[in-house]
C-alpha atoms as a PDB file:
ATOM      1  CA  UNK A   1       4.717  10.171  -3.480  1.00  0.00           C
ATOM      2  CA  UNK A   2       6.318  13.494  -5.124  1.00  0.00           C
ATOM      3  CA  UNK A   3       6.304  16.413  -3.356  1.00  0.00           C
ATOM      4  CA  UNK A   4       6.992  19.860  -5.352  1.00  0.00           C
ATOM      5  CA  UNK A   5       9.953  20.404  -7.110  1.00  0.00           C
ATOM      6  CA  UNK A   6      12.898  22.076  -4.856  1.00  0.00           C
ATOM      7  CA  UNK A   7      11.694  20.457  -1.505  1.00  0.00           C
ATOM      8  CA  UNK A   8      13.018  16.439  -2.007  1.00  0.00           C
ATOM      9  CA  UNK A   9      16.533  17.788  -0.777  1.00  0.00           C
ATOM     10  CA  UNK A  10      15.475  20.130   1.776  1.00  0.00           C
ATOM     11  CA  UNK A  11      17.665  18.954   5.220  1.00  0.00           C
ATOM     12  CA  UNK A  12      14.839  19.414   6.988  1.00  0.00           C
ATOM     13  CA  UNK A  13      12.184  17.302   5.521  1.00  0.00           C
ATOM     14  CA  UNK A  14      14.793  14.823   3.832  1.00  0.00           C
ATOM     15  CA  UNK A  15      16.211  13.988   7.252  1.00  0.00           C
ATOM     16  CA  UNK A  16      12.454  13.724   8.778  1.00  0.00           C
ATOM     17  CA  UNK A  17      11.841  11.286   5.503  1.00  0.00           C
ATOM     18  CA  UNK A  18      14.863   9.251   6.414  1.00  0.00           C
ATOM     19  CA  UNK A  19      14.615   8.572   9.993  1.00  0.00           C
ATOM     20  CA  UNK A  20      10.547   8.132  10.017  1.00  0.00           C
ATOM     21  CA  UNK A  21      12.043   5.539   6.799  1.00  0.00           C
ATOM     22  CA  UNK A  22      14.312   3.621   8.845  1.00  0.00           C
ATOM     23  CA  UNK A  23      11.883   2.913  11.774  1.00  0.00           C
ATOM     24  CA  UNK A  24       8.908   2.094   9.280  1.00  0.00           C
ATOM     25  CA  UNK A  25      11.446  -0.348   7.707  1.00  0.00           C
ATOM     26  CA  UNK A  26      12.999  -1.638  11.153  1.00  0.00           C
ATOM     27  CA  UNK A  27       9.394  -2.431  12.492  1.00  0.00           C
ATOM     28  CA  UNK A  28       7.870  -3.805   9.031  1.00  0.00           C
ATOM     29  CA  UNK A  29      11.271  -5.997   8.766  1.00  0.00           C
ATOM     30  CA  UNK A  30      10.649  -7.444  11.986  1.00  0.00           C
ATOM     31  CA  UNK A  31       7.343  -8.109  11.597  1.00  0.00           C
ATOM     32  CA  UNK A  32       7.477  -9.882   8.129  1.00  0.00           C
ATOM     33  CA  UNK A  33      10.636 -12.056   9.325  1.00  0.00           C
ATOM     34  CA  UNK A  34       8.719 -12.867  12.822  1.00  0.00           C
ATOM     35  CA  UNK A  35       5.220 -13.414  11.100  1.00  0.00           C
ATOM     36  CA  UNK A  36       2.493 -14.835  12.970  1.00  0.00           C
ATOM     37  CA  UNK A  37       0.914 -12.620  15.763  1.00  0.00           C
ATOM     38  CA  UNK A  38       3.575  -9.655  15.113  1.00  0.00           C
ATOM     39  CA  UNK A  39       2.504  -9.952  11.558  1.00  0.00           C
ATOM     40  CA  UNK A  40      -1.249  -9.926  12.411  1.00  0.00           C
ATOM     41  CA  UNK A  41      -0.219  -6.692  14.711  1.00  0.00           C
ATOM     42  CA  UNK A  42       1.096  -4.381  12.017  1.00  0.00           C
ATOM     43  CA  UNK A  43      -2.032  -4.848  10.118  1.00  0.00           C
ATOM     44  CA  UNK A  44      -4.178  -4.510  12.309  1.00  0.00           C
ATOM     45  CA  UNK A  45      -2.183  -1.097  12.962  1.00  0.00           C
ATOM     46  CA  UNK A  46      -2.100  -0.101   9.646  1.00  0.00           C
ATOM     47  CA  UNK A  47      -6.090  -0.698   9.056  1.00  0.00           C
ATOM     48  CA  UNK A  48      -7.476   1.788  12.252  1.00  0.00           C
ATOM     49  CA  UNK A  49      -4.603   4.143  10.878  1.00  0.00           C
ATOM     50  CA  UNK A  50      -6.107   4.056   7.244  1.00  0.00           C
ATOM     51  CA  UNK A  51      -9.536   4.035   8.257  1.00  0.00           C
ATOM     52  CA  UNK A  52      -9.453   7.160  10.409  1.00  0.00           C
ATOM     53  CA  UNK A  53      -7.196   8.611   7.504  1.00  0.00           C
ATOM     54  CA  UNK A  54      -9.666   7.396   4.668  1.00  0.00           C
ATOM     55  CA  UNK A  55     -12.640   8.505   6.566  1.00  0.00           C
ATOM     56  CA  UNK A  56     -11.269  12.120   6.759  1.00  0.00           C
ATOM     57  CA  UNK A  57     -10.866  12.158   3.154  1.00  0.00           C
ATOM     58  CA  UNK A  58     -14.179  10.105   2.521  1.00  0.00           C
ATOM     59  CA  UNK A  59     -16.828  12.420   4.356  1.00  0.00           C
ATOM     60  CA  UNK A  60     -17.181  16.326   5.088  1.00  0.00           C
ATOM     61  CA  UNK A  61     -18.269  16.522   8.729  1.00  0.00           C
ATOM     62  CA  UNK A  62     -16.750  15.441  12.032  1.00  0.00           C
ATOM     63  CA  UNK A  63     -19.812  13.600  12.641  1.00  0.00           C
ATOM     64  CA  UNK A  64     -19.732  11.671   9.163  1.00  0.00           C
ATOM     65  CA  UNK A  65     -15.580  11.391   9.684  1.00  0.00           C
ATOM     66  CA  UNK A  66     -15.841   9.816  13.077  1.00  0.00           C
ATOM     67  CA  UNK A  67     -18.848   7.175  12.511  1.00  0.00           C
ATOM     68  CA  UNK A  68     -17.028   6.141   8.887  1.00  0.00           C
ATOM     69  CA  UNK A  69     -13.819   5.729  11.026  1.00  0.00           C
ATOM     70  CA  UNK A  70     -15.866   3.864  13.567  1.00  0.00           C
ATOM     71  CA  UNK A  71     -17.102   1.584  11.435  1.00  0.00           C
ATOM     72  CA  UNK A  72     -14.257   0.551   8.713  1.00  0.00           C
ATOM     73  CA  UNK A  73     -12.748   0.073  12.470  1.00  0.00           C
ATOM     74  CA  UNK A  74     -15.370  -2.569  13.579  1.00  0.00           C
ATOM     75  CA  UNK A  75     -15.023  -4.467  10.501  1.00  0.00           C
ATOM     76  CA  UNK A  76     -11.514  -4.601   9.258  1.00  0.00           C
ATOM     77  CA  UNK A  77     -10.085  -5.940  12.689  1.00  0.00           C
ATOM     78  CA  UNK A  78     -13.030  -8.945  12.513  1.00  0.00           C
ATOM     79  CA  UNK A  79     -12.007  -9.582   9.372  1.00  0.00           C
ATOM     80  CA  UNK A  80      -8.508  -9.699  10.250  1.00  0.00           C
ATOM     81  CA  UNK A  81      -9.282 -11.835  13.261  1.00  0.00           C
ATOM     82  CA  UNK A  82     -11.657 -14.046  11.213  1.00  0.00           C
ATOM     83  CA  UNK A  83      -8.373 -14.693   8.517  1.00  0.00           C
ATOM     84  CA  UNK A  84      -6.043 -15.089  11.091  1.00  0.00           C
ATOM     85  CA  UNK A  85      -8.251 -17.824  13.321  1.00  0.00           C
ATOM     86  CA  UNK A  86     -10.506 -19.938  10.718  1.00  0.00           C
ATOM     87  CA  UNK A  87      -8.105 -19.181   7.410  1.00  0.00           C
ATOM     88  CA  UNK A  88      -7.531 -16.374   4.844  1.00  0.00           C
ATOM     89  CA  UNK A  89     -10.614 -18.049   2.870  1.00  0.00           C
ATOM     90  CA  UNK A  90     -12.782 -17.315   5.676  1.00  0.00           C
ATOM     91  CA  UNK A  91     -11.876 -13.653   5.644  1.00  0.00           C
ATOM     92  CA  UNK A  92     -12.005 -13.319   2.088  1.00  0.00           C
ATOM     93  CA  UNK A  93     -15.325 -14.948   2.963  1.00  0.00           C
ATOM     94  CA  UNK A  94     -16.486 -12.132   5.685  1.00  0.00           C
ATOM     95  CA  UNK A  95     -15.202  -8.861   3.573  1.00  0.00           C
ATOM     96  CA  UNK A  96     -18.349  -8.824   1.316  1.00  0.00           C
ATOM     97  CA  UNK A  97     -20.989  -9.224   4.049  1.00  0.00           C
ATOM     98  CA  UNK A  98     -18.980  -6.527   5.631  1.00  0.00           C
ATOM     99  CA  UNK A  99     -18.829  -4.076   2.503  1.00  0.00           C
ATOM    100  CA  UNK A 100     -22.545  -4.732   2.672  1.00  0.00           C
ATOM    101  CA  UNK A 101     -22.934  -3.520   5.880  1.00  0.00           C
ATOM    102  CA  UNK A 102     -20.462  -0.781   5.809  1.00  0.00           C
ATOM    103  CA  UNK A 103     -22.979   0.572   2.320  1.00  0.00           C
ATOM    104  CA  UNK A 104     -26.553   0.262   4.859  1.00  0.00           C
ATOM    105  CA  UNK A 105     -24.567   2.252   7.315  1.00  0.00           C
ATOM    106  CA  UNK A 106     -23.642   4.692   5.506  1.00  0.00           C
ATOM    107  CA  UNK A 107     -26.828   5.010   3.848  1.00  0.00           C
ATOM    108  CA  UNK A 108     -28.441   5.279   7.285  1.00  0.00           C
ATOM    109  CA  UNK A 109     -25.604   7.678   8.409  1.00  0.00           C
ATOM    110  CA  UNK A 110     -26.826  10.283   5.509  1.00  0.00           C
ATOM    111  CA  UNK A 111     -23.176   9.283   4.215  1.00  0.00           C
ATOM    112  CA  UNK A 112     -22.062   8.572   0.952  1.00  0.00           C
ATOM    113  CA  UNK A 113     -22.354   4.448   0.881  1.00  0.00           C
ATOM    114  CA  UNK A 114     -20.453   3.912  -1.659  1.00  0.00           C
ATOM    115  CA  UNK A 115     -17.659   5.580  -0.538  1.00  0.00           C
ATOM    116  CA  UNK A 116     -18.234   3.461   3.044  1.00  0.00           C
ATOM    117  CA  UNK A 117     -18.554   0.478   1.362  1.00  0.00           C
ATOM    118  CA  UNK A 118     -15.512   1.146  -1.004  1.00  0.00           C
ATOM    119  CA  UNK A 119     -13.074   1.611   2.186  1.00  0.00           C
ATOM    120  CA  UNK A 120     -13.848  -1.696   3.301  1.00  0.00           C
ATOM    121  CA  UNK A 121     -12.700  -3.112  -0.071  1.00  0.00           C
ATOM    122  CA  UNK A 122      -9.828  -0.523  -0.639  1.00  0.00           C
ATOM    123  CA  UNK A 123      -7.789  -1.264   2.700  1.00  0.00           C
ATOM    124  CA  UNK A 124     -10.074  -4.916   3.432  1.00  0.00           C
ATOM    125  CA  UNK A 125      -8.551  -6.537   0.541  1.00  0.00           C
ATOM    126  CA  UNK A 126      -4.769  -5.423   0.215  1.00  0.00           C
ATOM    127  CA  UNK A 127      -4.730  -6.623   4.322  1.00  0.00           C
ATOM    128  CA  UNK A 128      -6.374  -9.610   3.762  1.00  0.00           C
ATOM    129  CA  UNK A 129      -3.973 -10.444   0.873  1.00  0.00           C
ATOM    130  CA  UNK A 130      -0.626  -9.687   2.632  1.00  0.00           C
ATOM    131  CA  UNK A 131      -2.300 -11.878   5.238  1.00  0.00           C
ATOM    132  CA  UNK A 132      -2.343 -14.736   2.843  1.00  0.00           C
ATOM    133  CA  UNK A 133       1.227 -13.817   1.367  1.00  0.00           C
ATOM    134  CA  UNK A 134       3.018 -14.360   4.672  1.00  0.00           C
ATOM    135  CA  UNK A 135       1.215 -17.057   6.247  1.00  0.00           C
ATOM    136  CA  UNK A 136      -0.100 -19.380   4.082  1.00  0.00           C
ATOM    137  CA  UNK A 137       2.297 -19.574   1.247  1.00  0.00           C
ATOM    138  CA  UNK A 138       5.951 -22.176   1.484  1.00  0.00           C
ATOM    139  CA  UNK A 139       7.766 -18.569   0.368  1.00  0.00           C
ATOM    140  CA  UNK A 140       5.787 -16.187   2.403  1.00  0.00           C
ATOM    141  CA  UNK A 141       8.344 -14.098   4.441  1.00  0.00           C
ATOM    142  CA  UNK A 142      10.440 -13.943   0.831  1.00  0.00           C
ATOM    143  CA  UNK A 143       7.621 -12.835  -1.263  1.00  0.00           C
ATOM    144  CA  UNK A 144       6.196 -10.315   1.642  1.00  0.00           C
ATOM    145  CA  UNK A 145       9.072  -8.748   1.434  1.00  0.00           C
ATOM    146  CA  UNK A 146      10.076  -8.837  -1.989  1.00  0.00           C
ATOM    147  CA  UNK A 147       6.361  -7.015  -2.663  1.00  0.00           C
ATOM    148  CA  UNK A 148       6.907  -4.274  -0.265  1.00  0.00           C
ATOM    149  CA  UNK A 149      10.688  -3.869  -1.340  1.00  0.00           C
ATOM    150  CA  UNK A 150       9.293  -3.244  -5.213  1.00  0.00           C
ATOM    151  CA  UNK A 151       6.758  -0.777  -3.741  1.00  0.00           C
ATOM    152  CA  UNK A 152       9.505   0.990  -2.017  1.00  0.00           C
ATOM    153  CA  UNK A 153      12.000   1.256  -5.031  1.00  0.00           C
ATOM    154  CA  UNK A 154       9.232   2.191  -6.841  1.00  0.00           C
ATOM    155  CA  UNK A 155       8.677   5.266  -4.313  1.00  0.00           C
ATOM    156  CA  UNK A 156      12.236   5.706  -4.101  1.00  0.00           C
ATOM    157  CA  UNK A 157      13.289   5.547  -7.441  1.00  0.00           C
ATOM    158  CA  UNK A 158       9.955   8.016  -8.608  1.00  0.00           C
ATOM    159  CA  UNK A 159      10.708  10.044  -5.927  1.00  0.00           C
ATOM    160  CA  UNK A 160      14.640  10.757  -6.472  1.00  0.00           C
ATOM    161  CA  UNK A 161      14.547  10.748 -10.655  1.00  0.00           C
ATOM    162  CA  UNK A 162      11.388  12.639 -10.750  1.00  0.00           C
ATOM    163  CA  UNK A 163      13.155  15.599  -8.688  1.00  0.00           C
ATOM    164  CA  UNK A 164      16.802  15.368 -10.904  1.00  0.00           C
ATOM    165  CA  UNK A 165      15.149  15.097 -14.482  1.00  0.00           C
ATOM    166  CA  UNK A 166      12.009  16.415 -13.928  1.00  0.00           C
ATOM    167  CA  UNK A 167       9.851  16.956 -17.030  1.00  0.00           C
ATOM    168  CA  UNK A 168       6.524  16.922 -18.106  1.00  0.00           C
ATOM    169  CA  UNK A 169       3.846  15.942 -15.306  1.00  0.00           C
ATOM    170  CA  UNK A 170       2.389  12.904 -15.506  1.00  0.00           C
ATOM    171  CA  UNK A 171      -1.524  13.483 -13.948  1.00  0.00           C
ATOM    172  CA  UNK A 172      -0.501  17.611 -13.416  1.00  0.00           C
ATOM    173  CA  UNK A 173      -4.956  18.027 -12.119  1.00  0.00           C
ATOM    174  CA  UNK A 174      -4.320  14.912  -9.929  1.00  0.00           C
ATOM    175  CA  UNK A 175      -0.841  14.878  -8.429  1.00  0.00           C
ATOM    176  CA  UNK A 176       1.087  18.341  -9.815  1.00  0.00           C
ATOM    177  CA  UNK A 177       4.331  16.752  -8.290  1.00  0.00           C
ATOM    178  CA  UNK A 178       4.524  13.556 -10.365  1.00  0.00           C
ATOM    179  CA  UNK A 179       6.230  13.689 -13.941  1.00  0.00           C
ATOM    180  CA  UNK A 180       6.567  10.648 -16.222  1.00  0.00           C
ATOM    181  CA  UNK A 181      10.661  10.441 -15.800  1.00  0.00           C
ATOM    182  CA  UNK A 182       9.520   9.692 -11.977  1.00  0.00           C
ATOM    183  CA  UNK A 183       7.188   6.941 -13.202  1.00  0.00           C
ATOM    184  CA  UNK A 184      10.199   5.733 -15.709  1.00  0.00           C
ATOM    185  CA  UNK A 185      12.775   6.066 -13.009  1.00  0.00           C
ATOM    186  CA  UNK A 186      10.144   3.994 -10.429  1.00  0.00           C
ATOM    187  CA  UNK A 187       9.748   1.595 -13.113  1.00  0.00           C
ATOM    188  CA  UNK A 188      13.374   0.682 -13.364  1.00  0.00           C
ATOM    189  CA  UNK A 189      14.599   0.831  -9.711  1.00  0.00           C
ATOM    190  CA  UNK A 190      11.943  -1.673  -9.234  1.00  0.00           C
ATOM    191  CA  UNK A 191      12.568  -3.956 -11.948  1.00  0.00           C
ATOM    192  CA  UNK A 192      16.500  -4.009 -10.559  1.00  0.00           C
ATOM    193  CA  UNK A 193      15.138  -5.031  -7.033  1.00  0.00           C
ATOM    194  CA  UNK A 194      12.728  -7.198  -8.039  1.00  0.00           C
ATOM    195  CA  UNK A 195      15.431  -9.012 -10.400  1.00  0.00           C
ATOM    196  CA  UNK A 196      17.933  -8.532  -7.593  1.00  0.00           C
ATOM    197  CA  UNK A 197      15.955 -10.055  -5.078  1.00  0.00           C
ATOM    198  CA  UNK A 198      14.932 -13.105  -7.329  1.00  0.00           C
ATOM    199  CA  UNK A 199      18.457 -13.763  -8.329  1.00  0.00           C
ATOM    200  CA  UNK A 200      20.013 -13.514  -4.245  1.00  0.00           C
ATOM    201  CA  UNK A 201      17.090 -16.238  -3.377  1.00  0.00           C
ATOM    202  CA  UNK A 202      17.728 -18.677  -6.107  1.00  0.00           C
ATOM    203  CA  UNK A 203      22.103 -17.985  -5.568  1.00  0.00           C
ATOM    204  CA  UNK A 204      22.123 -17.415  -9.282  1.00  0.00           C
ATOM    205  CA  UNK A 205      21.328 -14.908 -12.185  1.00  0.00           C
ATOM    206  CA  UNK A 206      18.777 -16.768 -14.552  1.00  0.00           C
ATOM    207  CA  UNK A 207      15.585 -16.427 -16.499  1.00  0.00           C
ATOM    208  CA  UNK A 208      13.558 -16.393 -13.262  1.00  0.00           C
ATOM    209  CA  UNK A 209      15.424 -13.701 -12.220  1.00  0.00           C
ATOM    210  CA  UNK A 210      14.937 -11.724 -15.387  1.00  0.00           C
ATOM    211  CA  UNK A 211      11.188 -12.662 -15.410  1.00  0.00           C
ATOM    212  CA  UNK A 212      10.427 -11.932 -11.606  1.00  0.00           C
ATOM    213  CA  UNK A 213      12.045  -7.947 -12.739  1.00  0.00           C
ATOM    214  CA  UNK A 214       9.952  -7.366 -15.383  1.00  0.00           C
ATOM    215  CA  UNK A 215       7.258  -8.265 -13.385  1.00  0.00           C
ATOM    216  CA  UNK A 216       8.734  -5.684 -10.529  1.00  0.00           C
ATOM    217  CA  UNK A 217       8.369  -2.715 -13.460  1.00  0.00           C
ATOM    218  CA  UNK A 218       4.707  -4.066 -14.171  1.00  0.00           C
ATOM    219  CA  UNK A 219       3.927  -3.768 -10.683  1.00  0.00           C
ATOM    220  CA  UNK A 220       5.536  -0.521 -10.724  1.00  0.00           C
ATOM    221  CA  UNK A 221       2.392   1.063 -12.902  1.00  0.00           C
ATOM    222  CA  UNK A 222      -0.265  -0.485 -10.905  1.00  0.00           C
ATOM    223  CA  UNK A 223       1.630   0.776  -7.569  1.00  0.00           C
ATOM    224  CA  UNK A 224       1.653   4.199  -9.239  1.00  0.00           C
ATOM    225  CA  UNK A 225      -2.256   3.444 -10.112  1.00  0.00           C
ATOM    226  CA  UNK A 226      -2.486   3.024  -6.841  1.00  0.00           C
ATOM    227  CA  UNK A 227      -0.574   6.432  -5.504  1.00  0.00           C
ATOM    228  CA  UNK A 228      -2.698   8.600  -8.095  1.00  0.00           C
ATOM    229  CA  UNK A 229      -5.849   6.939  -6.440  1.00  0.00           C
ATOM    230  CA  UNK A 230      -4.827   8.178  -3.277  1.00  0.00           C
ATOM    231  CA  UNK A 231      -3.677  11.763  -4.794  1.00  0.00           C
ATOM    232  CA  UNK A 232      -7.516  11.824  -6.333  1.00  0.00           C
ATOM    233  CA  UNK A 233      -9.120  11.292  -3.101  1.00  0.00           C
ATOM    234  CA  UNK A 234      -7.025  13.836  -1.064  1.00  0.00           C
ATOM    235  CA  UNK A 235      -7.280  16.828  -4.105  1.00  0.00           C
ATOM    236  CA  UNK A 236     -11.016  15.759  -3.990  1.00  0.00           C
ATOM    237  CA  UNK A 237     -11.111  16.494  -0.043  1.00  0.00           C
ATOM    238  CA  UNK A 238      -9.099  19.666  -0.538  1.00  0.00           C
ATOM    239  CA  UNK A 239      -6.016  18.225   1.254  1.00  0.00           C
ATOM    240  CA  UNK A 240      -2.291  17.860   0.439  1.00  0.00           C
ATOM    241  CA  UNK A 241      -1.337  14.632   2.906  1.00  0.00           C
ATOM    242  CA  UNK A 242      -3.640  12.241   4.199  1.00  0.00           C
ATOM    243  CA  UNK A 243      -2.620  12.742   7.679  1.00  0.00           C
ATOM    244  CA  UNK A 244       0.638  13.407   9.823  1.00  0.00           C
ATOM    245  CA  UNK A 245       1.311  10.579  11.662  1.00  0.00           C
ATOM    246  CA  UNK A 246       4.476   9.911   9.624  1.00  0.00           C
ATOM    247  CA  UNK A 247       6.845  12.685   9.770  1.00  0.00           C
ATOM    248  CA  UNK A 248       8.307  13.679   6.155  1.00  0.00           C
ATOM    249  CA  UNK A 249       5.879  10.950   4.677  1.00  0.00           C
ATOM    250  CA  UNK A 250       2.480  12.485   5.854  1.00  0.00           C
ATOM    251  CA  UNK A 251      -0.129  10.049   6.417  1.00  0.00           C
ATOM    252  CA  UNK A 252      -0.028   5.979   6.708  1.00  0.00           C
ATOM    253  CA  UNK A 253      -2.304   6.387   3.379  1.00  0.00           C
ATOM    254  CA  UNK A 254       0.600   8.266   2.000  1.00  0.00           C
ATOM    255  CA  UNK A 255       3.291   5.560   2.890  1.00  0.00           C
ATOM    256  CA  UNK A 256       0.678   2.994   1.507  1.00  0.00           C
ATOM    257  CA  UNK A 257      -1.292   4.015  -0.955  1.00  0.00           C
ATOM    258  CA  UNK A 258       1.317   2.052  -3.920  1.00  0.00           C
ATOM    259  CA  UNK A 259       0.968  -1.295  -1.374  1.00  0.00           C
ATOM    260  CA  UNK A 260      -2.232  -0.949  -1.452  1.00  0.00           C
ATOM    261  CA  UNK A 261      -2.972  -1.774  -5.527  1.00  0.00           C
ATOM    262  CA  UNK A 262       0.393  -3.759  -5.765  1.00  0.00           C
ATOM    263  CA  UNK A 263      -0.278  -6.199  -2.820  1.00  0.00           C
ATOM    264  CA  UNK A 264      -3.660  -7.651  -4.532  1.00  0.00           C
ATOM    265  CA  UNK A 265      -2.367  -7.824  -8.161  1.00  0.00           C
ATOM    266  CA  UNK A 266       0.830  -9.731  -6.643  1.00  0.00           C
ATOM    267  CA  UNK A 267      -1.267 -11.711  -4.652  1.00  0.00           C
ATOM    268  CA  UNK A 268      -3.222 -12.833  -7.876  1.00  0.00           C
ATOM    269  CA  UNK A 269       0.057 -13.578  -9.960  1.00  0.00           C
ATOM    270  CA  UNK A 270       0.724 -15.663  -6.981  1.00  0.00           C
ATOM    271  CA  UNK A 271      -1.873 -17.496  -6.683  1.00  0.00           C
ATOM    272  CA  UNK A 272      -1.864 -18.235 -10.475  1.00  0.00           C
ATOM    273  CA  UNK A 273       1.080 -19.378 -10.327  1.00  0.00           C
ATOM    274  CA  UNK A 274       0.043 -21.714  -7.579  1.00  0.00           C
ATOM    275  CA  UNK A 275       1.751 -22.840  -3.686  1.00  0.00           C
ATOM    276  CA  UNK A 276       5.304 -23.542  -5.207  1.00  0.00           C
ATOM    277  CA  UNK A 277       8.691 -22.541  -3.266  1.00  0.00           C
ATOM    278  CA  UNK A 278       9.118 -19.094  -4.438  1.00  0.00           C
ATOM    279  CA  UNK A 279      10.833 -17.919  -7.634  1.00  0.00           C
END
């Protein structure tokens, strides 16, 4: 997330940035490491705070805003619980009927369905999958956080070499701030942690290592696929940050909008690669 050139080094909002940063990464830390219920508890966080941000950018009136918040609500946290009790195959198993019933309501609403049914699937499935990551995989706290710490260097690395070199922009009708040296420096700060990362968990500097950063930079576009979606939804709704929840970052959208393409497109390279030990 870029914000226009001239304010990345501002004290002000730098320092907010930094120390909303550190506790974001404290609390997600601890979570990931603890897993289980504290795990299960971030999510579940995360979800109502997307879904009331979502449904502000989703739907015009209060009335609309408020029953689309209601209702992504009332089915994300089921389909949390459903994972977290009977299996993530289960939950997998209970976001469709609950995209279905998100669309009827929103129909019967005078809503947009689509757009109530597409929620559930936009934040249902990236939850669902980190779910899985953690829990059910030999590797899970590793790969958890080896996921979110691409996504952030991504972030980072957009956000820092997109301010220095600037350039030409990148989606300039969807997100004015973004330029393609940003999506080039994201790229490479990611592929370095990603290959980093790889090469501290195996105690050596090998292929994997190599392999697992190039796959860090590929993950890199679809996380900045990801932030553009995001950017599209909030010019659309005539807003510049999701919410302001998050001091310096905006919105919980904002802060998650990259995890929220990366996390299922890891998840699938994953599971491809099936329920081995990591990299």
């Amino acid at each position: 997330m870029e914000r226009p050139r001239g304010e990345a080094f501002g004290d002000a909002d730098f320092g907010r940035r930094v120390v909303t940063g550190t506790v974001l990464a404290t609390v997600g830390l601890g979570a990931i490491l603890w897993g289980g219920l504290a795990w299960l508890l971030l999510l579940a966080a995360a979800a109502v705070g997307m879904a009331f941000e979502y449904a502000r950018l989703s739907e015009r009136s209060a009335r609309l805003q408020l029953l689309l918040f209601r209702s992504l609500a009332a089915a994300l946290l089921p389909v949390l619980g459903v994972a977290a009790v009977l299996g993530t195959a289960a939950g997998f198993g209970a976001l469709a009927p609950a995209c279905a019933a998100l669309a009827l309501a929103g129909r019967l609403a005078g809503g947009r369905p689509v757009a109530w049914a597409g929620g559930a699937l936009y934040l249902g499935l990236p939850l669902l999958v980190l779910w899985w990551l953690r829990t059910a995989h030999p590797a899970g706290a590793f790969l958890t956080l080896w996921i979110v710490a691409v996504v952030v260097a991504t972030d980072t690395g957009g956000y820092f070499v997109g301010r220095v070199a600037g350039g030409p922009k990148l989606a300039p009708r969807i997100s004015p701030g973004k330029t393609w040296s940003g999506l080039f420096g994201g790229m490479v700060l990611a592929a370095v942690t990603g290959g980093v990362l790889t090469a501290l968990a195996r105690g050596r500097v090998d292929g994997a290592a190599v392999l697992w950063g190039l796959l860090a930079a590929g993950l890199a576009l679809v996380e900045q696929a990801g932030d553009l979606f995001e950017s599209w939804l909030k010019r659309r709704a005539g807003y510049k940050d999701s919410g302001h929840l998050l001091p310096g970052h905006g919105g919980v959208l904002d802060r998650l909008d990259g995890l929220l393409f990366a996390a299922p497109a890891f998840g699938l390279v994953v599971w491809l690669g099936g329920q081995g030990d990591g990299p």
